[in-house]
C-alpha atoms as a PDB file:
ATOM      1  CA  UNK A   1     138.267 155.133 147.740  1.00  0.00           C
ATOM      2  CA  UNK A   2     141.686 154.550 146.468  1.00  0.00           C
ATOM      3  CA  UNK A   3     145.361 154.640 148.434  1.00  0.00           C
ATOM      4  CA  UNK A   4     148.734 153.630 147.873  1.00  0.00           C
ATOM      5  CA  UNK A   5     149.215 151.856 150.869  1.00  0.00           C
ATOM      6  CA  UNK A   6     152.489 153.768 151.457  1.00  0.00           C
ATOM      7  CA  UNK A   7     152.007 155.265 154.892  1.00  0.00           C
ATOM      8  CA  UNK A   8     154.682 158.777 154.255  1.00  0.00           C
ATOM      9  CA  UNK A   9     156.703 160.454 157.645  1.00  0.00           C
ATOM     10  CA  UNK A  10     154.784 163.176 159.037  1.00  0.00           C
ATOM     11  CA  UNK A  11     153.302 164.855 161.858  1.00  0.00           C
ATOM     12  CA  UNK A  12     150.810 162.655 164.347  1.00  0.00           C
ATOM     13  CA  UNK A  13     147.616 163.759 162.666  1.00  0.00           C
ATOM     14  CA  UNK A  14     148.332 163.744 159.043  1.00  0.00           C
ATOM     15  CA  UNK A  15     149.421 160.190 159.671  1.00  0.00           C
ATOM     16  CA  UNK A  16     146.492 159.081 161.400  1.00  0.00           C
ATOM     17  CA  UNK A  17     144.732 160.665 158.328  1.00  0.00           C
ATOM     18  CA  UNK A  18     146.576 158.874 155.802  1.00  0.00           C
ATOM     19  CA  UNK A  19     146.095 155.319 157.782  1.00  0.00           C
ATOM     20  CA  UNK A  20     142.604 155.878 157.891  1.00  0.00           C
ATOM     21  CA  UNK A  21     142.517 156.426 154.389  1.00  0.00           C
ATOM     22  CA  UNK A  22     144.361 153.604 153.975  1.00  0.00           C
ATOM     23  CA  UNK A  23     142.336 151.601 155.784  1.00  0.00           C
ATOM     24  CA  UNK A  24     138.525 152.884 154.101  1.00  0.00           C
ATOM     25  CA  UNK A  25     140.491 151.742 150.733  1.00  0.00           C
ATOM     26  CA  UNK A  26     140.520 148.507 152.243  1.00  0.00           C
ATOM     27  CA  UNK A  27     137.224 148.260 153.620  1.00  0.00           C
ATOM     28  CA  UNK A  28     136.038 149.443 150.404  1.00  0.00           C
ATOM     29  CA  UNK A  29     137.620 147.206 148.536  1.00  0.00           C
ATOM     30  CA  UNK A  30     139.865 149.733 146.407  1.00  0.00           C
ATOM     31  CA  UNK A  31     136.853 151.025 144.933  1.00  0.00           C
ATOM     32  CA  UNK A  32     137.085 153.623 141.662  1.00  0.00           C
ATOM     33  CA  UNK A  33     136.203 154.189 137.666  1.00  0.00           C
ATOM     34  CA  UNK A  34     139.884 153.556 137.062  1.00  0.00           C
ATOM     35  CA  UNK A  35     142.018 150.661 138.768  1.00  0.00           C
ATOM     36  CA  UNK A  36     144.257 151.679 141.772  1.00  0.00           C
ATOM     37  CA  UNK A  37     147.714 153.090 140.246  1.00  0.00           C
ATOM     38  CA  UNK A  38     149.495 150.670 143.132  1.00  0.00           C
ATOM     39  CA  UNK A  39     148.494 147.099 142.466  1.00  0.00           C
ATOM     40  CA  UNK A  40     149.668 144.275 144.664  1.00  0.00           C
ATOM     41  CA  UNK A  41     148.759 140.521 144.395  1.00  0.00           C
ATOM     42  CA  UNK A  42     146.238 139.154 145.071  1.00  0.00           C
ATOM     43  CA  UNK A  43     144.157 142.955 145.915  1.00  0.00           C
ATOM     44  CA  UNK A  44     140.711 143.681 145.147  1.00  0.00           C
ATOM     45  CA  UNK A  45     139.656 146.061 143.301  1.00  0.00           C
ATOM     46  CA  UNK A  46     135.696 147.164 142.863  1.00  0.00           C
ATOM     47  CA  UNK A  47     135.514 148.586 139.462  1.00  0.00           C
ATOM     48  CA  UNK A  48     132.580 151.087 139.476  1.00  0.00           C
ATOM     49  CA  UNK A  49     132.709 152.134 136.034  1.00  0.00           C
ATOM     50  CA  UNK A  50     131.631 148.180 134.973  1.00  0.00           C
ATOM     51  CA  UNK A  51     130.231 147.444 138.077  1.00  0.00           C
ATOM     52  CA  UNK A  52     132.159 144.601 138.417  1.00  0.00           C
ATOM     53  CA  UNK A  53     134.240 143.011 141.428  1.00  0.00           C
ATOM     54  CA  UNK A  54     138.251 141.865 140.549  1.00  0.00           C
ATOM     55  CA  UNK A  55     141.280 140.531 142.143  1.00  0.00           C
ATOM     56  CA  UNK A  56     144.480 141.229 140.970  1.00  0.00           C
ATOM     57  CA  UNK A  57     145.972 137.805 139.858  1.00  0.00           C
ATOM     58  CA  UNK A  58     149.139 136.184 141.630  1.00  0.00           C
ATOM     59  CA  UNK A  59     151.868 137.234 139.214  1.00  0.00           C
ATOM     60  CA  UNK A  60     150.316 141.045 139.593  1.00  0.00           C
ATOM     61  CA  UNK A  61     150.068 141.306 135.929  1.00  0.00           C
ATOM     62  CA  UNK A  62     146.240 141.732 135.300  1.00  0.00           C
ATOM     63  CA  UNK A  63     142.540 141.736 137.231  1.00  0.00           C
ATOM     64  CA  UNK A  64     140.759 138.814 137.664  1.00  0.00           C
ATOM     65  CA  UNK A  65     136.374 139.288 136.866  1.00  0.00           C
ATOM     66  CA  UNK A  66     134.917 137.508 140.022  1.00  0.00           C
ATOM     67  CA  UNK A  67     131.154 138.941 139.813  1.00  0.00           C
ATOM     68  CA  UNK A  68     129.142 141.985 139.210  1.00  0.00           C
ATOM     69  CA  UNK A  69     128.480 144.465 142.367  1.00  0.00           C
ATOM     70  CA  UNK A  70     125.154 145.255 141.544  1.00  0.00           C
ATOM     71  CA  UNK A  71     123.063 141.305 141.445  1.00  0.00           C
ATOM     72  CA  UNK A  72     126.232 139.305 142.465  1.00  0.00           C
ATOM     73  CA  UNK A  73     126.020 137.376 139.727  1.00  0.00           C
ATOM     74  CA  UNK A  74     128.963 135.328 139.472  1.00  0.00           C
ATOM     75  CA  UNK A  75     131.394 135.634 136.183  1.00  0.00           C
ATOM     76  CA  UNK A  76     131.392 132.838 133.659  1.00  0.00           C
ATOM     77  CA  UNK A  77     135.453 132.764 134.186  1.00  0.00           C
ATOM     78  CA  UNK A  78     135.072 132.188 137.841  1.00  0.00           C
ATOM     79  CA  UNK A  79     132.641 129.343 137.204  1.00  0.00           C
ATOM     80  CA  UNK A  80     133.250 128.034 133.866  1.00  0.00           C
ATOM     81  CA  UNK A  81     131.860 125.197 132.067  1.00  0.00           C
ATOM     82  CA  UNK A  82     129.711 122.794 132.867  1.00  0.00           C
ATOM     83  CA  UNK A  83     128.871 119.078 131.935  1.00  0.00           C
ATOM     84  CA  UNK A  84     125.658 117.330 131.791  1.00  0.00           C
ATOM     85  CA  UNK A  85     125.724 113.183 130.764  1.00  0.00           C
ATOM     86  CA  UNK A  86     122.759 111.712 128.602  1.00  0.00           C
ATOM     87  CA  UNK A  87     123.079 107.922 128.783  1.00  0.00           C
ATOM     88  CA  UNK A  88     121.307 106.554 125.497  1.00  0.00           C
ATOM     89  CA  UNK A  89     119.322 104.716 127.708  1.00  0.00           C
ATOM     90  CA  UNK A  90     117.486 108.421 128.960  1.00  0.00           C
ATOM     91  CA  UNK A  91     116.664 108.661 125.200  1.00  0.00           C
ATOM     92  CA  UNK A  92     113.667 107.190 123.091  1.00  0.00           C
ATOM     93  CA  UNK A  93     113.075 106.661 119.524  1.00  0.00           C
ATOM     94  CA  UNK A  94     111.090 109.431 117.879  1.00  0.00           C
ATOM     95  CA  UNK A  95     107.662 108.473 116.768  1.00  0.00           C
ATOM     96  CA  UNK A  96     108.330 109.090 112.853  1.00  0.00           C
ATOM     97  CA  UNK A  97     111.733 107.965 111.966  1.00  0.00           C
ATOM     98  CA  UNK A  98     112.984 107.199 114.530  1.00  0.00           C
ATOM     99  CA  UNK A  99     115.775 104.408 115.888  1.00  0.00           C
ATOM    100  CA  UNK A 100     115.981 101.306 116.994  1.00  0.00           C
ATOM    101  CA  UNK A 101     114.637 100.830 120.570  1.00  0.00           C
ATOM    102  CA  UNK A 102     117.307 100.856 123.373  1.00  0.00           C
ATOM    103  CA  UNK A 103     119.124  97.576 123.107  1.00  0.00           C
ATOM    104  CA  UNK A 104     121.434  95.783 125.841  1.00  0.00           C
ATOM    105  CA  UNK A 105     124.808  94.383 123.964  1.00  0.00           C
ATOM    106  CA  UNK A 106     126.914  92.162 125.778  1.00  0.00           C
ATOM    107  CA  UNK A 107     130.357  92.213 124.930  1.00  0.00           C
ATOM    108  CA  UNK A 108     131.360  88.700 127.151  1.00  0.00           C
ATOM    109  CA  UNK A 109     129.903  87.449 129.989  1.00  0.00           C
ATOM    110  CA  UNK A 110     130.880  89.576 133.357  1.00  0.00           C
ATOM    111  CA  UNK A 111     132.399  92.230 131.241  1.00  0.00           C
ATOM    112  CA  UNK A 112     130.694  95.604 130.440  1.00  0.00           C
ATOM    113  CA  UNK A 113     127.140  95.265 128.692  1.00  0.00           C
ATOM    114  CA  UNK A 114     126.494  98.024 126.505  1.00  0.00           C
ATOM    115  CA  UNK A 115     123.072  99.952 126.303  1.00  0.00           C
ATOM    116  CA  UNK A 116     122.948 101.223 122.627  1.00  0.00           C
ATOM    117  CA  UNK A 117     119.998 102.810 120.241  1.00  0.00           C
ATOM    118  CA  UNK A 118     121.252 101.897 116.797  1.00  0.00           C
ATOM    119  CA  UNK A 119     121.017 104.092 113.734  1.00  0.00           C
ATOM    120  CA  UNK A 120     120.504 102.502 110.209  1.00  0.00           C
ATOM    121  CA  UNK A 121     122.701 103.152 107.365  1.00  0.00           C
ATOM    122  CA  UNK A 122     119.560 103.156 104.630  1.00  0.00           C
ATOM    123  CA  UNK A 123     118.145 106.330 106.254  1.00  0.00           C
ATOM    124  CA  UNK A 124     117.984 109.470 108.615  1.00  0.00           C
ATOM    125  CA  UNK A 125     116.643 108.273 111.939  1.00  0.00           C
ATOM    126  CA  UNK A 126     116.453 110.155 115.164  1.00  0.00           C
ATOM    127  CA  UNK A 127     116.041 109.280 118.836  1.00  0.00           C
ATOM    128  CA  UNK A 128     114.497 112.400 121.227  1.00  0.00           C
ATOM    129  CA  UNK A 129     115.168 113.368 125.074  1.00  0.00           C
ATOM    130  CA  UNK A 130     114.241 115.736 127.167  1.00  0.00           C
ATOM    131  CA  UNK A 131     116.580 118.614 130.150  1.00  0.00           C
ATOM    132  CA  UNK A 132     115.387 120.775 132.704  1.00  0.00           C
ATOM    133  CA  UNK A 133     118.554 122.595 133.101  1.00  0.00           C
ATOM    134  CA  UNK A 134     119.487 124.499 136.381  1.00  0.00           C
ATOM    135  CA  UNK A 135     118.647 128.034 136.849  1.00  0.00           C
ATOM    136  CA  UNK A 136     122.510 128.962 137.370  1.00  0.00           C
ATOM    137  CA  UNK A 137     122.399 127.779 133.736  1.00  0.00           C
ATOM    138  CA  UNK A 138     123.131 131.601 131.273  1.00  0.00           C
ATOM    139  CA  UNK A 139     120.562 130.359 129.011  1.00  0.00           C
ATOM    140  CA  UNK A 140     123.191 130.558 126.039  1.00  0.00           C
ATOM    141  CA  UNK A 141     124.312 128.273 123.479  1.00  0.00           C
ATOM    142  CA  UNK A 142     125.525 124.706 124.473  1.00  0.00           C
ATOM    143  CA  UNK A 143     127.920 122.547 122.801  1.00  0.00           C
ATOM    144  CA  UNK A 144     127.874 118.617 122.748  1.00  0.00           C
ATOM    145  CA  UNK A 145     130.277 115.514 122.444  1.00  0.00           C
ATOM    146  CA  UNK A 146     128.509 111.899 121.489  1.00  0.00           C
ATOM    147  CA  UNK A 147     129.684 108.469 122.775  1.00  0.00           C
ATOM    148  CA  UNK A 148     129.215 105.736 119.841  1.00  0.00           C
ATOM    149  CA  UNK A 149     130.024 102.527 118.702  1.00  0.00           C
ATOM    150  CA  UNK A 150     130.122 100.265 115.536  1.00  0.00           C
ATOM    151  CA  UNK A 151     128.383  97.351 114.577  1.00  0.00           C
ATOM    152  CA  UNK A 152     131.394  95.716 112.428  1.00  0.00           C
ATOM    153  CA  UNK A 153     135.052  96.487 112.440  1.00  0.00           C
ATOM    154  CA  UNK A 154     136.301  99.259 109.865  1.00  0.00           C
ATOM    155  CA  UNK A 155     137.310 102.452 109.699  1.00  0.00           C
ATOM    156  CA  UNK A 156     134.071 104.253 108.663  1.00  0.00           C
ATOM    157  CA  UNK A 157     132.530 107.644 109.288  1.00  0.00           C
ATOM    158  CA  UNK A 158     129.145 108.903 110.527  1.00  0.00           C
ATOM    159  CA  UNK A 159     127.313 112.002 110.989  1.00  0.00           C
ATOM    160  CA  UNK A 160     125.945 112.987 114.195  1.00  0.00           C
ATOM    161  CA  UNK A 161     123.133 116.228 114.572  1.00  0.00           C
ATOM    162  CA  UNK A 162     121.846 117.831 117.478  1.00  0.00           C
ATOM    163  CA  UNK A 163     119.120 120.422 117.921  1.00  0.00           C
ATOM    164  CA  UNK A 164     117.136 121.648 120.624  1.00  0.00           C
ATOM    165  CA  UNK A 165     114.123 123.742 121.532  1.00  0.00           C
ATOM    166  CA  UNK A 166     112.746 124.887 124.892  1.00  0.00           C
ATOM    167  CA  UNK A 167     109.063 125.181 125.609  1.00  0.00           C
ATOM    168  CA  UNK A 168     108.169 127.110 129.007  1.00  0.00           C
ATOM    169  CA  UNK A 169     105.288 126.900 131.105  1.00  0.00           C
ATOM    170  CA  UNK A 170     101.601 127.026 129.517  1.00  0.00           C
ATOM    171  CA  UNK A 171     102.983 127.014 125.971  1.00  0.00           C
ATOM    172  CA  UNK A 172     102.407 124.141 123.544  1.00  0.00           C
ATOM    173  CA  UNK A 173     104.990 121.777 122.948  1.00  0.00           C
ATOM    174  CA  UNK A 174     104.305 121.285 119.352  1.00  0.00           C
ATOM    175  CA  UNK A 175     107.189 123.663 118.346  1.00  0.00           C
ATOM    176  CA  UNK A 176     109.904 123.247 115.527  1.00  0.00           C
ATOM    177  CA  UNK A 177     113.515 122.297 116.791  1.00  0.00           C
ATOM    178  CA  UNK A 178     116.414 125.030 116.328  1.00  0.00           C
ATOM    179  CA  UNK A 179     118.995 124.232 113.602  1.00  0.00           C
ATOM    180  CA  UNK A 180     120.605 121.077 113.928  1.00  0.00           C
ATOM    181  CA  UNK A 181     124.426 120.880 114.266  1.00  0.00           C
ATOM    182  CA  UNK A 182     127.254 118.128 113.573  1.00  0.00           C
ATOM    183  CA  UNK A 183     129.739 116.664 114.603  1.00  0.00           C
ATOM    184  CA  UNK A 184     131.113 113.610 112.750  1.00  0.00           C
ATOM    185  CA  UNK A 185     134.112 110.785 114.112  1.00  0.00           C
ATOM    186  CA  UNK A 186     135.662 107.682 111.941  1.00  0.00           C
ATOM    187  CA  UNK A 187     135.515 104.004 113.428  1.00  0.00           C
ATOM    188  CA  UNK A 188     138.828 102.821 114.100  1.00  0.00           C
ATOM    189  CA  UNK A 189     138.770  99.521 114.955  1.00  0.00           C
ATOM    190  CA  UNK A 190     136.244  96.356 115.979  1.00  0.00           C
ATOM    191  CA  UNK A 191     132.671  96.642 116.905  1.00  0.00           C
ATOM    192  CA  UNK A 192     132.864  96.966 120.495  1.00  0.00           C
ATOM    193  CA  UNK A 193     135.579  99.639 120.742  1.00  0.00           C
ATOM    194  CA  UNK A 194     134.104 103.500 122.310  1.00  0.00           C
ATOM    195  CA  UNK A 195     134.592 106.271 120.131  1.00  0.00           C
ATOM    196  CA  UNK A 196     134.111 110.049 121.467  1.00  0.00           C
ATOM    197  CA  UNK A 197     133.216 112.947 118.780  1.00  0.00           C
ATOM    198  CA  UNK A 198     135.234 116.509 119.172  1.00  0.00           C
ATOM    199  CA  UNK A 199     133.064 118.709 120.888  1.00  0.00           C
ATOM    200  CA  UNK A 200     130.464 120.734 118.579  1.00  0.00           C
ATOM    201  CA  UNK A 201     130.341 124.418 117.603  1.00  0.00           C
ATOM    202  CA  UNK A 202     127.745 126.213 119.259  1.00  0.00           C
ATOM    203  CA  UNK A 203     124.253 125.026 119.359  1.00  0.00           C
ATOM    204  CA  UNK A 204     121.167 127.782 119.591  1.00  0.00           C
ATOM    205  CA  UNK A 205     118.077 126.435 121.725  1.00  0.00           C
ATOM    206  CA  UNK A 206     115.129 127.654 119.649  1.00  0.00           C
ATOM    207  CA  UNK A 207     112.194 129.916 121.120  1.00  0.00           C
ATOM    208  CA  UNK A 208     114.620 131.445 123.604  1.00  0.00           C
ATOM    209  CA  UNK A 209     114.761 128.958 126.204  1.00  0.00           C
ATOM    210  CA  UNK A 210     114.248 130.952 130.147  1.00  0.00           C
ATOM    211  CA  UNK A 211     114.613 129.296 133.429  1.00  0.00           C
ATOM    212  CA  UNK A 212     112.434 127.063 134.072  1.00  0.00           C
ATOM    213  CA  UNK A 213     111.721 125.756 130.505  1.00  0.00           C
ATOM    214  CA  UNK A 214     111.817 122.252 129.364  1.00  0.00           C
ATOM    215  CA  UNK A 215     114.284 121.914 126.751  1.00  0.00           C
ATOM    216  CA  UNK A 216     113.775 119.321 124.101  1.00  0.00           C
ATOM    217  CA  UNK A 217     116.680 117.658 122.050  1.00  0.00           C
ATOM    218  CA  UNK A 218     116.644 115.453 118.974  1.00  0.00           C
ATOM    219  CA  UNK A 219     119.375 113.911 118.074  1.00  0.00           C
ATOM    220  CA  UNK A 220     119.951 111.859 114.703  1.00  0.00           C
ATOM    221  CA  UNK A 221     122.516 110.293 112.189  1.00  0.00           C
ATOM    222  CA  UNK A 222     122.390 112.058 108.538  1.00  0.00           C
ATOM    223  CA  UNK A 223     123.387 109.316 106.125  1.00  0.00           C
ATOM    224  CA  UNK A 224     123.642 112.027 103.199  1.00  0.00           C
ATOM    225  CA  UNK A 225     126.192 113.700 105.246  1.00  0.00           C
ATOM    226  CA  UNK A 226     129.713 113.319 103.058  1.00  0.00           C
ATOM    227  CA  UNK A 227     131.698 111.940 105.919  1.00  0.00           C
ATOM    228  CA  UNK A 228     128.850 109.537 106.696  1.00  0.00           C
ATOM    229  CA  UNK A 229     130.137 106.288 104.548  1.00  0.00           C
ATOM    230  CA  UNK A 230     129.522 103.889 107.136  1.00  0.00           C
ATOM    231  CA  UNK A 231     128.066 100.804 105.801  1.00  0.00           C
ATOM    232  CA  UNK A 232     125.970  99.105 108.952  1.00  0.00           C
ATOM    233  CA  UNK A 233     124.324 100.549 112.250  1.00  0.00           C
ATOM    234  CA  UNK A 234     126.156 103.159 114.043  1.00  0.00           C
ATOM    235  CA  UNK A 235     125.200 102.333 117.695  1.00  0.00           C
ATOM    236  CA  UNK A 236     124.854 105.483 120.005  1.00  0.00           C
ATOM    237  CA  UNK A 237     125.754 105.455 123.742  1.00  0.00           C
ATOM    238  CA  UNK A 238     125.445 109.021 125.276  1.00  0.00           C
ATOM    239  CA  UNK A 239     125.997 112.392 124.862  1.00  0.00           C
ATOM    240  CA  UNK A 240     127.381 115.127 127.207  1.00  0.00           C
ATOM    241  CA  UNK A 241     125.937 118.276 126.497  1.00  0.00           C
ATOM    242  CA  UNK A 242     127.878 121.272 127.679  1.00  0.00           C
ATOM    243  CA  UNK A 243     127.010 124.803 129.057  1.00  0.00           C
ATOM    244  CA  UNK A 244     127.677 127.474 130.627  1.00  0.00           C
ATOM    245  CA  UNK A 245     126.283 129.135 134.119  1.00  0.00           C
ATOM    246  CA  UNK A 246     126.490 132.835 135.303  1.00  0.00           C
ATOM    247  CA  UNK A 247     125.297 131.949 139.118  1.00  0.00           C
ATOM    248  CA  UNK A 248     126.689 130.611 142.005  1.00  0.00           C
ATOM    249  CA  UNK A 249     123.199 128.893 143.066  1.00  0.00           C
ATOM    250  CA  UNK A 250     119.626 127.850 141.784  1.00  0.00           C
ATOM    251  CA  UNK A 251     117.781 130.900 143.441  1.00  0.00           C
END
């Protein structure tokens, strides 16, 4: 039920009429295949041809997606991205090649101490942690951004990969990991200073992760990568994985 919202002169009953129209437009929320031919900030509008609930935005130039009318799923541009923080201290070394165990580095005494796994220059080594994500989670791809350090002051580069697999309940965890993706970042200046990558292209979760899985990472320094010329131990500290989530709750 649609209605301009213009109530027109006229005799007592065909206004009553039109203000009860008007008012089962409201109640209805302006529902219709095609959007209401009067708009007006800030209106809603339930779009039954997409099955999708919208707002008109403030400038009342265009519709705003808020969630679809049949599951009330919430849309990914009402709840956007999301950020989840893996210290390098959450991680371990991988039984075959992996890293150096988690190591505490103080920079001077009372100041920050830094908790760093350290990569070798000589060869590929990888460290391995494990995410539960939430259920809201739209079991897409996921991007990522690493935290790292140097071991010597120069202006370097390394290589940083990330891949992931998910393994759901009663299925073996002996799985292959989905195709690893890079980012890489240049030192800048002395050992202790905090570098942060660019955020990654899209990473695929192999086995098509579902709610509920347990998603396995692996993450690892390529030294044959062509930006990775750095001559000592790049020292990781974290990384923030990021993703996407198409509810409003964990139901």
């Amino acid at each position: 039920m649609q209605h301009d919202y213009n109530i027109a002169n006229s005799d007592g009953a065909t206004v009553r009429s039109d203000i009860n129209s008007a008012l089962q437009a409201i109640a209805e929320c302006s529902s219709g295949a095609t959007a209401p031919s009067t708009t007006f900030a800030y209106q809603w509008w339930a779009d039954t041809a997409n099955d999708l609930l919208k707002q008109r935005n403030a400038a009342n130039s265009g519709w705003i997606t808020i969630l679809t009318l049949s599951t009330g799923a919430v849309a990914n541009s009402v709840i956007g991205k999301h950020t989840l923080w893996i210290p390098a201290a959450a991680m371990r070394p991988t039984d075959s090649n992996g890293c150096a165990s988690i190591t505490d580095v103080e920079t001077t005494s009372g100041r920050p101490d830094l908790q760093v796994l350290d990569f070798d220059t000589g060869s590929d080594e990888h460290a391995q942690f494990g995410v539960c994500f939430p259920k809201s989670w739209n079991i897409s791809t996921i991007t990522f951004q690493v935290w790292w350090c140097s071991t010597a002051t120069d202006t370097d580069g390394v290589a940083w990969f990330l891949q992931g697999v998910g393994v759901a309940d009663n299925q073996t965890a002996d799985i292959a990991y989905g195709t690893a993706v890079v980012v890489t970042d240049d030192a800048q200046s002395a050992a202790e200073e905090v570098y942060v990558t660019a955020e990654s292209t899209a990473v695929t979760i192999a086995q098509t992760p579902a709610d509920d899985d347990m998603t396995f990472f692996r993450v690892f320094r390529d030294v044959s990568d062509a930006n990775d010329d750095m001559t000592e131990d790049a020292r990781l500290l974290g990384i923030k994985l990021f993703y996407t989530i198409d509810a409003g709750e964990d139901t």
